[in-house]
N, C-alpha and C. Protein backbone atom coordinates (compact mmCIF):
# COMPACT_ATOMS: atom_id res chain seq x y z
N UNK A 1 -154.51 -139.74 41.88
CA UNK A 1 -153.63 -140.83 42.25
C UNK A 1 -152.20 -140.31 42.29
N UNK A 2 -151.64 -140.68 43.43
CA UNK A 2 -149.76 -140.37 43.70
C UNK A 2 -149.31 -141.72 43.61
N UNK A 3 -148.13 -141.86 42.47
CA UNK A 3 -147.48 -143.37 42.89
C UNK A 3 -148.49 -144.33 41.94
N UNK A 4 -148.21 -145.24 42.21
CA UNK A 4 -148.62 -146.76 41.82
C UNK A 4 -148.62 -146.87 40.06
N UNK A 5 -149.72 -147.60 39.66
CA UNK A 5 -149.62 -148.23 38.14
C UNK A 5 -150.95 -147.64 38.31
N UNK A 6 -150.88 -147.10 36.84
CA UNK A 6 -152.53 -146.77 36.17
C UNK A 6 -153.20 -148.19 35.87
N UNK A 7 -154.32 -148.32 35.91
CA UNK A 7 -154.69 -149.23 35.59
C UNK A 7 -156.66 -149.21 35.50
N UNK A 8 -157.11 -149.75 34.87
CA UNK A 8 -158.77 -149.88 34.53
C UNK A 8 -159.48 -150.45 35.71
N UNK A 9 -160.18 -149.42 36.30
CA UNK A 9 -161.28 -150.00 37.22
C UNK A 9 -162.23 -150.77 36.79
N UNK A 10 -163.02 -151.44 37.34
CA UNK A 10 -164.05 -152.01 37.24
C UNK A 10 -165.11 -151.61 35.86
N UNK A 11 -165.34 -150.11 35.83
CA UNK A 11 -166.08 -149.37 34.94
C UNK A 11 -165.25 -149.34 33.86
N UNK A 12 -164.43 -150.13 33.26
CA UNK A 12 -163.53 -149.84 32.06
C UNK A 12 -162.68 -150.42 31.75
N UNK A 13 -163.06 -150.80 30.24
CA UNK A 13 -161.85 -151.60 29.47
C UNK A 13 -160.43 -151.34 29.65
N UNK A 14 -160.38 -150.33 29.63
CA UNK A 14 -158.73 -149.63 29.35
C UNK A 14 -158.32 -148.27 30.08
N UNK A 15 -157.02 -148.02 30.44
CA UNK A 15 -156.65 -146.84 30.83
C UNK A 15 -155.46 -147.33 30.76
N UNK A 16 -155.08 -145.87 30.17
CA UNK A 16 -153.50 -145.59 29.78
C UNK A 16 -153.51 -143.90 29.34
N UNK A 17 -152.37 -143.51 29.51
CA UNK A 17 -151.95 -141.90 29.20
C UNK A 17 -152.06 -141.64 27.75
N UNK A 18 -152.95 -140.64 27.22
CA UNK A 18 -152.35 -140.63 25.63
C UNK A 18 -152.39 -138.44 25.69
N UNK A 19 -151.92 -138.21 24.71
CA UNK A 19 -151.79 -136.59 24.08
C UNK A 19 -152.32 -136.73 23.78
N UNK A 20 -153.35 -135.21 24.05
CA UNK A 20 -154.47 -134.61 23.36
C UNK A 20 -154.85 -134.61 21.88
N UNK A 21 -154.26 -135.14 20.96
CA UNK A 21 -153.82 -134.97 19.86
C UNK A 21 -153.95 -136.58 19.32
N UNK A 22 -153.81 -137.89 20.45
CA UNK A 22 -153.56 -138.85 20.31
C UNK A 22 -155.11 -139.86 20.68
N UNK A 23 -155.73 -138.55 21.65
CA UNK A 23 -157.13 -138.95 22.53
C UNK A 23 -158.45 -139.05 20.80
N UNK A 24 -158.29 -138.41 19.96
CA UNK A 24 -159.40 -138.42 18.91
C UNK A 24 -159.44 -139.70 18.20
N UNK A 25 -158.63 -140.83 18.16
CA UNK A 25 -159.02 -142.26 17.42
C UNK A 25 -159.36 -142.75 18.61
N UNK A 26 -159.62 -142.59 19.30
CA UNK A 26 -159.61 -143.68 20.23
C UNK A 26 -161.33 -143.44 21.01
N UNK A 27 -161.92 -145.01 21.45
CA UNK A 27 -163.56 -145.14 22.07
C UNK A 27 -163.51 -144.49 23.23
N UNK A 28 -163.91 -143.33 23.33
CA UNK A 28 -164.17 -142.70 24.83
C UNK A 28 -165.68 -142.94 25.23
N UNK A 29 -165.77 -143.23 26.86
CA UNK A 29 -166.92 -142.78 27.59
C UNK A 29 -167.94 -142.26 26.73
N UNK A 30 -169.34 -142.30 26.47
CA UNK A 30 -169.71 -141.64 25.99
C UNK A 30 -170.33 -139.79 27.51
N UNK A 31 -169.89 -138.45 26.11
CA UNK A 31 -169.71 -137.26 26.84
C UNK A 31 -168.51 -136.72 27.41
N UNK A 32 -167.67 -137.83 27.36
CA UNK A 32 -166.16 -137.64 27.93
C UNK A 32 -165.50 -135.99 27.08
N UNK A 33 -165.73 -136.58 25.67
CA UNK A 33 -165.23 -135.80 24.84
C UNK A 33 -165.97 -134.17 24.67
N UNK A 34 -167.01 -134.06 25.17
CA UNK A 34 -168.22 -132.96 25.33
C UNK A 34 -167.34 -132.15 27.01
N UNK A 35 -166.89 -133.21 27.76
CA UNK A 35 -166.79 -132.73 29.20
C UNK A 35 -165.34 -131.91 28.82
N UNK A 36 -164.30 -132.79 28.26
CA UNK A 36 -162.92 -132.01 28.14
C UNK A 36 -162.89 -130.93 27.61
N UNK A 37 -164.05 -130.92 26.28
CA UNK A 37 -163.66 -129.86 25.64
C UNK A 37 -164.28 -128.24 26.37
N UNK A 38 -165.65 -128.68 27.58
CA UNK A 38 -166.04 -127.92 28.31
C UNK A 38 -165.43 -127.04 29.46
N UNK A 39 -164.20 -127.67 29.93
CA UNK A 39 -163.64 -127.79 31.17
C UNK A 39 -162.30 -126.83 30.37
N UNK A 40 -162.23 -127.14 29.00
CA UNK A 40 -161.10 -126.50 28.46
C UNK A 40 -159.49 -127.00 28.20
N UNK A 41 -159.98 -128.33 28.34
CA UNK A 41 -158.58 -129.51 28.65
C UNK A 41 -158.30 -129.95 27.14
N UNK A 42 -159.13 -129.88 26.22
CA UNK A 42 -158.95 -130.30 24.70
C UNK A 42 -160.04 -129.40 24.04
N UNK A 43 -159.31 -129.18 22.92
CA UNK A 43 -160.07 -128.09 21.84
C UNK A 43 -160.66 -128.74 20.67
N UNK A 44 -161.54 -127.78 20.00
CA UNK A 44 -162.52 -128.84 19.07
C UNK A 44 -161.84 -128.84 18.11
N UNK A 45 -162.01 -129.73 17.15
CA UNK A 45 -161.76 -130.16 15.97
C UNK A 45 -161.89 -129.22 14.96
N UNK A 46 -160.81 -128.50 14.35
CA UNK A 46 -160.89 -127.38 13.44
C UNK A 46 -161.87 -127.09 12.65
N UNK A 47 -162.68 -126.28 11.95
CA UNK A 47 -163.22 -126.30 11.11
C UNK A 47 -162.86 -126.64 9.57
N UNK A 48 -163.62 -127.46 8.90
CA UNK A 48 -163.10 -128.46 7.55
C UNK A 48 -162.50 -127.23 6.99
N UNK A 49 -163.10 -126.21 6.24
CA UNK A 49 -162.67 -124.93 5.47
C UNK A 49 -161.12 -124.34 6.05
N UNK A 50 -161.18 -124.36 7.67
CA UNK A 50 -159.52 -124.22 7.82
C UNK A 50 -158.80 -125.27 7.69
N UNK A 51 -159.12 -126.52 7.69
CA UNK A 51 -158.20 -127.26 7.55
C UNK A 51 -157.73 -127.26 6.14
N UNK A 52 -158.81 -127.28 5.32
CA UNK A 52 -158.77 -127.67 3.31
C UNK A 52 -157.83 -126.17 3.27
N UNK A 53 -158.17 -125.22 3.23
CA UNK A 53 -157.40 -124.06 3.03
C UNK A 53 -155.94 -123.44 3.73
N UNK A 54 -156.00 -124.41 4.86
CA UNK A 54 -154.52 -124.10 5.55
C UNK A 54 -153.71 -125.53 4.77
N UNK A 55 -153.88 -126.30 4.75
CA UNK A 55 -153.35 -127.32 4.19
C UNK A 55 -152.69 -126.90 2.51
N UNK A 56 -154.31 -126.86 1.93
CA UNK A 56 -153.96 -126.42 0.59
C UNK A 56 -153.00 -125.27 0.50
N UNK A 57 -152.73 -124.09 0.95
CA UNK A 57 -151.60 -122.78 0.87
C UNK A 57 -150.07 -123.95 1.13
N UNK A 58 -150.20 -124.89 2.45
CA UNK A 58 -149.13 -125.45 2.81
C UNK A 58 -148.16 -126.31 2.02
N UNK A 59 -146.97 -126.30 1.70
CA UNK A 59 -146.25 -127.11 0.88
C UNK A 59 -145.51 -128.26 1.45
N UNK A 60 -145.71 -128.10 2.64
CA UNK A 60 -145.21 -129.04 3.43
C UNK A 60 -146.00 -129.40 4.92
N UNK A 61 -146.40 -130.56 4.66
CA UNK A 61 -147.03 -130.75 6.70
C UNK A 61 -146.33 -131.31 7.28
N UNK A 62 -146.16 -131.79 8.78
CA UNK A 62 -145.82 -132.23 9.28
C UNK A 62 -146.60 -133.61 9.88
N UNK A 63 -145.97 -135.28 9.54
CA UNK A 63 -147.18 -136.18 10.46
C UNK A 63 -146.83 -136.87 11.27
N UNK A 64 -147.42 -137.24 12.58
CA UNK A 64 -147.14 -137.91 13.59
C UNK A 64 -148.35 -139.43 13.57
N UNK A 65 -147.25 -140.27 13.05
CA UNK A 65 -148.16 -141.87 12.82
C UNK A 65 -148.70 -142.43 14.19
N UNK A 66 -147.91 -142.05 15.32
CA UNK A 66 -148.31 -142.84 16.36
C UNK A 66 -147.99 -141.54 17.72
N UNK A 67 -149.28 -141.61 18.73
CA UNK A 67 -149.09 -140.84 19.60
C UNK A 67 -147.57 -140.52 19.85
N UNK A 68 -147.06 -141.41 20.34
CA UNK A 68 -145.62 -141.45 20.92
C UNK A 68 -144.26 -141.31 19.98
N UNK A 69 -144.94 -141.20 18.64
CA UNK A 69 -143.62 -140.68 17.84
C UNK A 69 -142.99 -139.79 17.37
N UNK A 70 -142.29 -139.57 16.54
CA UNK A 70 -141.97 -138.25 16.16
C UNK A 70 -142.35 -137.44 14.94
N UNK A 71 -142.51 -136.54 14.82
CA UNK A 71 -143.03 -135.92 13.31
C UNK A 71 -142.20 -136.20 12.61
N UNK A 72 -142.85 -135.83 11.27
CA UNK A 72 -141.26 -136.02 9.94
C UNK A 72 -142.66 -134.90 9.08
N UNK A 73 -141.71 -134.29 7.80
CA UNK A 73 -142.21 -133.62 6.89
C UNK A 73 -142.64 -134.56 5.96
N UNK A 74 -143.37 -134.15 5.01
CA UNK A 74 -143.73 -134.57 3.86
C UNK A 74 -143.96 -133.64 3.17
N UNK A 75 -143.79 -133.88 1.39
CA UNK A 75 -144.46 -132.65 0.83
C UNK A 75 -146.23 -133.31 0.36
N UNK A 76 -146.97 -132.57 -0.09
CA UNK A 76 -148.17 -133.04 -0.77
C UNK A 76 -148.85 -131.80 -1.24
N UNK A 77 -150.06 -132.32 -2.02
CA UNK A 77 -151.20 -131.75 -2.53
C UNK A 77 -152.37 -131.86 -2.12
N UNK A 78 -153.30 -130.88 -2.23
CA UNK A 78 -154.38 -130.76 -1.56
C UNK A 78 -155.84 -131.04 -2.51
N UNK A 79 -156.40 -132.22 -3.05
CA UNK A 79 -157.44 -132.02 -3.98
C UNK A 79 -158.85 -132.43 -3.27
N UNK A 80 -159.88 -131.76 -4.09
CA UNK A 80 -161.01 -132.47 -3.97
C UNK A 80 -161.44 -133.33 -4.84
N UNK A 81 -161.50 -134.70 -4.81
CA UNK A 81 -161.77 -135.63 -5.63
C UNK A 81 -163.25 -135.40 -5.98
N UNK A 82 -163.75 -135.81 -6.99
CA UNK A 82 -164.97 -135.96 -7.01
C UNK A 82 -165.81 -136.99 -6.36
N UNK A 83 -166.45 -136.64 -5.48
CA UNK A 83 -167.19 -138.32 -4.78
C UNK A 83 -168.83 -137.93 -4.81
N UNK A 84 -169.42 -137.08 -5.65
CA UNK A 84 -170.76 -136.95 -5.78
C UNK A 84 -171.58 -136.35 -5.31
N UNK A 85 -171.14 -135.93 -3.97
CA UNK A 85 -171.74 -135.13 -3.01
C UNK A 85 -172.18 -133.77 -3.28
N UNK A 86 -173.18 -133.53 -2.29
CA UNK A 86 -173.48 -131.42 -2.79
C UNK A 86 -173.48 -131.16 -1.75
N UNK A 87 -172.68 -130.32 -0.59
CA UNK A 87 -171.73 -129.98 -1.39
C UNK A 87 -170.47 -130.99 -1.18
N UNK A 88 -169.74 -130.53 -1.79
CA UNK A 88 -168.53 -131.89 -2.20
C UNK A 88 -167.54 -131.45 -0.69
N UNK A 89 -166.79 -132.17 -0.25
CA UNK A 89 -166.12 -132.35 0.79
C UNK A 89 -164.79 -131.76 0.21
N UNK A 90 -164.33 -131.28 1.92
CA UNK A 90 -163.48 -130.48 1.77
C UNK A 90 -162.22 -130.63 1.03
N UNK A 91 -161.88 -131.77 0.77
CA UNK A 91 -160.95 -132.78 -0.47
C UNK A 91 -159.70 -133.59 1.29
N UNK A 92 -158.56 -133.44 0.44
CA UNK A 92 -157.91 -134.62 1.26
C UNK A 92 -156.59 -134.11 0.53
N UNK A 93 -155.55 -134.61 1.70
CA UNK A 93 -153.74 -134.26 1.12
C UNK A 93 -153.61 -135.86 0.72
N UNK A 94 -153.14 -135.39 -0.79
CA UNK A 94 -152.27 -136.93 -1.24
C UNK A 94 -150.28 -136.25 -1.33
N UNK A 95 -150.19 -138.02 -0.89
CA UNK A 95 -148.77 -137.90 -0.66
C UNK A 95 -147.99 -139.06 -1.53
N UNK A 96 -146.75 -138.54 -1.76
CA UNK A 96 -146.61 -140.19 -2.48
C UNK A 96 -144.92 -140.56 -1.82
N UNK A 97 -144.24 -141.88 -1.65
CA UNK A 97 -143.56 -142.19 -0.70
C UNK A 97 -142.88 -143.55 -2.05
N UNK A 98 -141.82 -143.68 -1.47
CA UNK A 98 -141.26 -145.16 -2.00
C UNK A 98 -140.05 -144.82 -2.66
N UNK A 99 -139.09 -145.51 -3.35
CA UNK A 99 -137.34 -145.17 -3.81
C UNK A 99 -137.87 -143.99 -4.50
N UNK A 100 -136.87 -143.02 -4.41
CA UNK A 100 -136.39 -142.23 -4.86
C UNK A 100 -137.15 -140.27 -4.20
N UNK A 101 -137.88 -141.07 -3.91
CA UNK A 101 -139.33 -140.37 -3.07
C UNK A 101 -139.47 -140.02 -1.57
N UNK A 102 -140.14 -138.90 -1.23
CA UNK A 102 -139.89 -139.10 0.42
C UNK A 102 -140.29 -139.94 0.91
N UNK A 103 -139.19 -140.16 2.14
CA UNK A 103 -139.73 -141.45 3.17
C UNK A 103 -140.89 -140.84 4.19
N UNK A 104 -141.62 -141.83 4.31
CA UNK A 104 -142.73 -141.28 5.46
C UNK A 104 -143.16 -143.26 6.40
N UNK A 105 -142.49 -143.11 7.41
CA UNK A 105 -142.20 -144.22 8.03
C UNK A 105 -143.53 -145.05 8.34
N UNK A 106 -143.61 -145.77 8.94
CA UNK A 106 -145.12 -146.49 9.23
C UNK A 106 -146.81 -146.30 8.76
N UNK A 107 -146.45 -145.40 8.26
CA UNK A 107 -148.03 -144.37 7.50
C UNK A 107 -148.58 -145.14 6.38
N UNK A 108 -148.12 -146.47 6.12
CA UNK A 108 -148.87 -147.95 5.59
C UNK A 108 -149.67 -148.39 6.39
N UNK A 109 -148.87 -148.52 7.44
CA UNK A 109 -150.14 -149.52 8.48
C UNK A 109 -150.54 -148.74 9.44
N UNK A 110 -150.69 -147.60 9.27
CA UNK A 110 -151.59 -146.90 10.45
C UNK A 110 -152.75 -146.16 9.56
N UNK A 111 -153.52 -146.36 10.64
CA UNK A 111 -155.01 -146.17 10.20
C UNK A 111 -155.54 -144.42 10.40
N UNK A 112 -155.20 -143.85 11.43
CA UNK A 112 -155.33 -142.42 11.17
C UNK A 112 -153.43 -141.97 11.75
N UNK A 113 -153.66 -140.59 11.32
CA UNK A 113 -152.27 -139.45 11.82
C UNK A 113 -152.49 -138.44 12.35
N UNK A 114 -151.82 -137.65 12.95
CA UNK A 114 -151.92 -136.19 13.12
C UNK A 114 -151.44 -135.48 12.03
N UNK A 115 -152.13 -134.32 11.21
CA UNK A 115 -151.26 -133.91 10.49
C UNK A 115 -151.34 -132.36 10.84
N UNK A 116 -150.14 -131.64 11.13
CA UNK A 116 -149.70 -130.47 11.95
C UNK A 116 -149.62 -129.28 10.41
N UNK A 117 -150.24 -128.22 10.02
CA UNK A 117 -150.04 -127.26 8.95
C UNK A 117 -148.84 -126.11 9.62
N UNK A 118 -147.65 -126.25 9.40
CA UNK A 118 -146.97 -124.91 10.12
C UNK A 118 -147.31 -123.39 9.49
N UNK A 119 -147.25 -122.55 9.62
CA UNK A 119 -147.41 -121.36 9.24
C UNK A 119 -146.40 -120.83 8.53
N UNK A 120 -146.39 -120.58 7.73
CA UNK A 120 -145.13 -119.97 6.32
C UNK A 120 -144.49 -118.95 7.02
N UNK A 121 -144.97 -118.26 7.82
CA UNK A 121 -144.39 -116.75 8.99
C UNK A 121 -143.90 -117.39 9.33
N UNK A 122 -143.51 -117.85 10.43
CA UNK A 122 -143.34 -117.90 11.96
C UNK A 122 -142.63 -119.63 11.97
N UNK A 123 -143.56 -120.70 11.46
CA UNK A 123 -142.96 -122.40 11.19
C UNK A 123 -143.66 -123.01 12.36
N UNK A 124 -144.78 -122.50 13.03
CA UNK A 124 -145.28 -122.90 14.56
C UNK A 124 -146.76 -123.35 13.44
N UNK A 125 -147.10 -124.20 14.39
CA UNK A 125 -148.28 -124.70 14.01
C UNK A 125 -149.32 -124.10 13.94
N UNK A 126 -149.96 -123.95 12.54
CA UNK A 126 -151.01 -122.89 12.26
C UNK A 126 -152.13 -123.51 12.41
N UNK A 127 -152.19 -125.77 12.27
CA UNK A 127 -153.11 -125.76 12.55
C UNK A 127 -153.16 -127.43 12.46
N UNK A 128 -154.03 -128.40 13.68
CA UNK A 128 -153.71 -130.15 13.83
C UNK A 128 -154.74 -130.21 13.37
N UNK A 129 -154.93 -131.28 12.78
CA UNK A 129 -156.38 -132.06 12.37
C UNK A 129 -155.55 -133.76 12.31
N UNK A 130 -156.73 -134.42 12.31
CA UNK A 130 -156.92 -136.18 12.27
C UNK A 130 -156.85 -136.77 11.22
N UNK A 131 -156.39 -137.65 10.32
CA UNK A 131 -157.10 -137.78 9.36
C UNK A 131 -156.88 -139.49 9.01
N UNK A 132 -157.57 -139.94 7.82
CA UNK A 132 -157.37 -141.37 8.03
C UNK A 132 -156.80 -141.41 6.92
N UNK A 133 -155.95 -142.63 6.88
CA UNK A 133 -154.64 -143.06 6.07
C UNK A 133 -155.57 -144.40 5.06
N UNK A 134 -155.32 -143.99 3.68
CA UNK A 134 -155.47 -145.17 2.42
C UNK A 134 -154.98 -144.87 1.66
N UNK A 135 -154.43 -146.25 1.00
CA UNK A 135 -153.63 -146.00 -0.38
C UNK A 135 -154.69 -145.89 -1.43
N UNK A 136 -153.92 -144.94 -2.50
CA UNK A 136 -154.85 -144.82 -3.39
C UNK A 136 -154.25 -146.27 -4.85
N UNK A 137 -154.68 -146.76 -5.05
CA UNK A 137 -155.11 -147.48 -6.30
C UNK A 137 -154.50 -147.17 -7.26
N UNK A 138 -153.34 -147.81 -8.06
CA UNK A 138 -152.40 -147.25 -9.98
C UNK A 138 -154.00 -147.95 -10.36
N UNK A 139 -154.35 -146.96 -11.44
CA UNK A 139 -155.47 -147.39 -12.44
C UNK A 139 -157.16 -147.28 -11.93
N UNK A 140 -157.12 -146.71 -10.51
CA UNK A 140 -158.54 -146.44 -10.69
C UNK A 140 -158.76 -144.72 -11.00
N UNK A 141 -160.00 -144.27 -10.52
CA UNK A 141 -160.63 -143.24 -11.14
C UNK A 141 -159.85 -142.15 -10.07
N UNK A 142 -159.67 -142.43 -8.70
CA UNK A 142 -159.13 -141.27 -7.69
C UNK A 142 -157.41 -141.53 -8.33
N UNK A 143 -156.73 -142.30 -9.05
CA UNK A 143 -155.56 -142.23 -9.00
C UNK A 143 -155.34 -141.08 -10.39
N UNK A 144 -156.10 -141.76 -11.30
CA UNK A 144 -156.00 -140.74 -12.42
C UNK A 144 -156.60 -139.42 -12.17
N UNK A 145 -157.79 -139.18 -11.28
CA UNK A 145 -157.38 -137.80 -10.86
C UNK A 145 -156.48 -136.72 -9.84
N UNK A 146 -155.79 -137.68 -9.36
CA UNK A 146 -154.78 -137.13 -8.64
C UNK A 146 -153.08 -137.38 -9.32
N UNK A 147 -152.61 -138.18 -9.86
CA UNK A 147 -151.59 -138.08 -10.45
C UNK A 147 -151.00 -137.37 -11.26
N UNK A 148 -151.63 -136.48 -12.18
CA UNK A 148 -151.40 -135.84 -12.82
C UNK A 148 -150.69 -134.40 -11.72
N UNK A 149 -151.43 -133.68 -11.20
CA UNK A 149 -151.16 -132.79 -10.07
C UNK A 149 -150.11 -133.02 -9.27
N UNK A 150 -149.72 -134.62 -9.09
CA UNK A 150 -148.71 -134.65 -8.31
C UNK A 150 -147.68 -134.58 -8.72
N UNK A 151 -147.98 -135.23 -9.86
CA UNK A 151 -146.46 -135.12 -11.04
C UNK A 151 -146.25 -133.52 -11.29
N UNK A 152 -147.14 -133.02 -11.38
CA UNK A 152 -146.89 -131.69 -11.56
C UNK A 152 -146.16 -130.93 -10.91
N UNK A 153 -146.79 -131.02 -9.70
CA UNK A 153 -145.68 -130.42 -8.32
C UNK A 153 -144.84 -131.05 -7.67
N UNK A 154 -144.17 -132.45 -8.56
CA UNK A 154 -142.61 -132.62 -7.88
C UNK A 154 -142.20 -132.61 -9.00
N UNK A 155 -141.45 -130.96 -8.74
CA UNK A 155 -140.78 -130.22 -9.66
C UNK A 155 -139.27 -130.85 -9.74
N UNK A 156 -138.65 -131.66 -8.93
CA UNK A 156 -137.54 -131.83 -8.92
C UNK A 156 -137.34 -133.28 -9.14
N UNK A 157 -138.44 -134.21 -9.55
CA UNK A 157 -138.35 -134.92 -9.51
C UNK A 157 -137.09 -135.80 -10.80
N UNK A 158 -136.61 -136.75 -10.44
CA UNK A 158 -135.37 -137.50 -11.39
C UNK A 158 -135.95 -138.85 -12.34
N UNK A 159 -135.80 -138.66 -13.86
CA UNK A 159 -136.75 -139.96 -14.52
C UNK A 159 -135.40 -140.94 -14.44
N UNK A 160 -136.08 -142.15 -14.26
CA UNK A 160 -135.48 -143.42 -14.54
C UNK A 160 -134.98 -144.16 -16.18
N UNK A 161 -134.14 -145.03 -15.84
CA UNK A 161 -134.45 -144.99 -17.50
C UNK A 161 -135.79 -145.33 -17.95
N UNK A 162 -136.46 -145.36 -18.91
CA UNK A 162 -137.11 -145.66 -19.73
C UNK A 162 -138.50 -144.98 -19.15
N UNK A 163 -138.50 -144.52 -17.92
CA UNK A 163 -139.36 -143.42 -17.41
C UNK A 163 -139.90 -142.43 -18.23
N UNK A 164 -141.56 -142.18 -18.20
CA UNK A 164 -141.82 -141.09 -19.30
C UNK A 164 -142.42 -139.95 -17.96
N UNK A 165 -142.32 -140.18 -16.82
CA UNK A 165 -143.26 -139.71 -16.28
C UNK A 165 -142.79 -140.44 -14.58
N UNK A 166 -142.64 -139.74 -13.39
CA UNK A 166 -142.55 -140.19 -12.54
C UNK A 166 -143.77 -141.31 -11.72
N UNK A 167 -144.49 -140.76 -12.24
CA UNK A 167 -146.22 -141.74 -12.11
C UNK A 167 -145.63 -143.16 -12.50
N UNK A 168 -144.68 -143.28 -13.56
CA UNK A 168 -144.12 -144.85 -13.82
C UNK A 168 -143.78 -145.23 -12.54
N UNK A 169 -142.57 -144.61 -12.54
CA UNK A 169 -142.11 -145.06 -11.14
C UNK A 169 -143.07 -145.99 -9.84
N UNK A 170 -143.86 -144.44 -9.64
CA UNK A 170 -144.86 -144.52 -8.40
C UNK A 170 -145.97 -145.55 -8.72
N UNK A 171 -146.55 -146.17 -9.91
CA UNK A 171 -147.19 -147.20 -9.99
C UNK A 171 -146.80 -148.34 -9.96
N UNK A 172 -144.96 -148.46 -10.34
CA UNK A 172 -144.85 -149.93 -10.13
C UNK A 172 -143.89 -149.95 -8.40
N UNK A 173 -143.26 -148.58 -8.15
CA UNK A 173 -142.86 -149.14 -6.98
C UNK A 173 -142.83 -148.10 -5.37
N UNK A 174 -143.49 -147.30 -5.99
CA UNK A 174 -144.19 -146.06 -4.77
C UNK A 174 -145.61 -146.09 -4.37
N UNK A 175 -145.61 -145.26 -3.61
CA UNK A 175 -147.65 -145.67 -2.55
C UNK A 175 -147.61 -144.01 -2.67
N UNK A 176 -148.84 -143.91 -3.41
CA UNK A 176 -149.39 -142.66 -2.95
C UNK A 176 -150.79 -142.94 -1.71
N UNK A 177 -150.70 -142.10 -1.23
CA UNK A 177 -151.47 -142.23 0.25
C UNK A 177 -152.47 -140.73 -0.34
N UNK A 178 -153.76 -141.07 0.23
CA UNK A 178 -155.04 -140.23 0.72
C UNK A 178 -154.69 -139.98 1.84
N UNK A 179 -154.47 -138.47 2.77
CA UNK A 179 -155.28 -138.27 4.13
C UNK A 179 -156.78 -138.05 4.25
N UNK A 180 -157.53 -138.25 4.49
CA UNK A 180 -158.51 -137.29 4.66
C UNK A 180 -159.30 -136.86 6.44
N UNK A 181 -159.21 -135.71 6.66
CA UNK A 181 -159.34 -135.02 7.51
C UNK A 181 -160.81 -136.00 8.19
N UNK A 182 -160.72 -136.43 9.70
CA UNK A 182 -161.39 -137.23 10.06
C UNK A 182 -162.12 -136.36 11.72
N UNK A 183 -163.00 -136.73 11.84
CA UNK A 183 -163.73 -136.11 13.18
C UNK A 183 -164.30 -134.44 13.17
């Protein structure tokens, strides 16, 4: 097509432009996704082990909440929670956000992200994966095993008064967020 408005033929709910990067949440054709990646127009979905291990080395990712927006950094940690499995899954980056804490804009109400690993060499992207966005829970079993670790590695973090522990803070007025690597 030259010119005019995109728009959904007959055979289809929807059409609109999205980035390669933006095409993995979304209901394709079924084989669509088999044909691009054949043709060489989109690449497969990393392997879990590079993602858990490029992530985990990483001290910082980069996430993009919505096709059309812009990245921002975050710092996080890389754990495997326990969820029962054999073998256990590759774990998930927790992040935590709210006063005093990094900002990470709309990543409440969006349901998956891009999250970009840069390379410690070079700062170019070593590696994208998908992943889906939930808050984790003050007082259940994934919060107490991840809080501790996080407190750990924000080394710079500032106590409030009567603060014993930045985890105060983050339970009565910060969101720690789960990614976990999706597709």
């Amino acid at each position: 097509m030259i010119g005019g408005e995109l728009a959904a033929g007959d055979d289809a709910a929807d059409a609109r432009w999205v980035s390669l990067p933006g095409f993995g949440g979304l209901a394709l054709t079924t084989g669509l996704k088999e044909v691009l990646y054949a043709w060489g127009v989109a690449g497969r979905s990393p392997a879990p082990a590079l993602v858990a291990e490029a992530t985990k080395r990483a001290g910082v990712v980069w996430l993009t909440v919505s096709p059309d927006g812009a990245a921002f950094p975050v710092w996080h940690i890389w754990r495997t929670v326990g969820s029962g499995l054999d073998p256990p899954p590759p774990g998930a980056a927790y992040l935590v956000t709210g006063p005093g804490e990094q900002p990470a804009p709309g990543l409440g109400a969006a349901g998956r992200v891009t999250v970009t690993v840069p390379s410690k060499d070079s700062g170019g992207a070593l590696v994208t994966w998908t992943a889906s966005v939930r808050q984790v829970n003050p007082g259940s079993a994934e919060w107490a095993a991840v809080i501790g670790p996080l407190v750990a590695g924000r080394l710079n973090a500032v106590l409030g008064p009567g603060e014993a522990s930045p985890a105060d803070r983050w339970a009565r007025s910060g969101t720690v967020f789960c990614l976990t690597p999706v597709g």
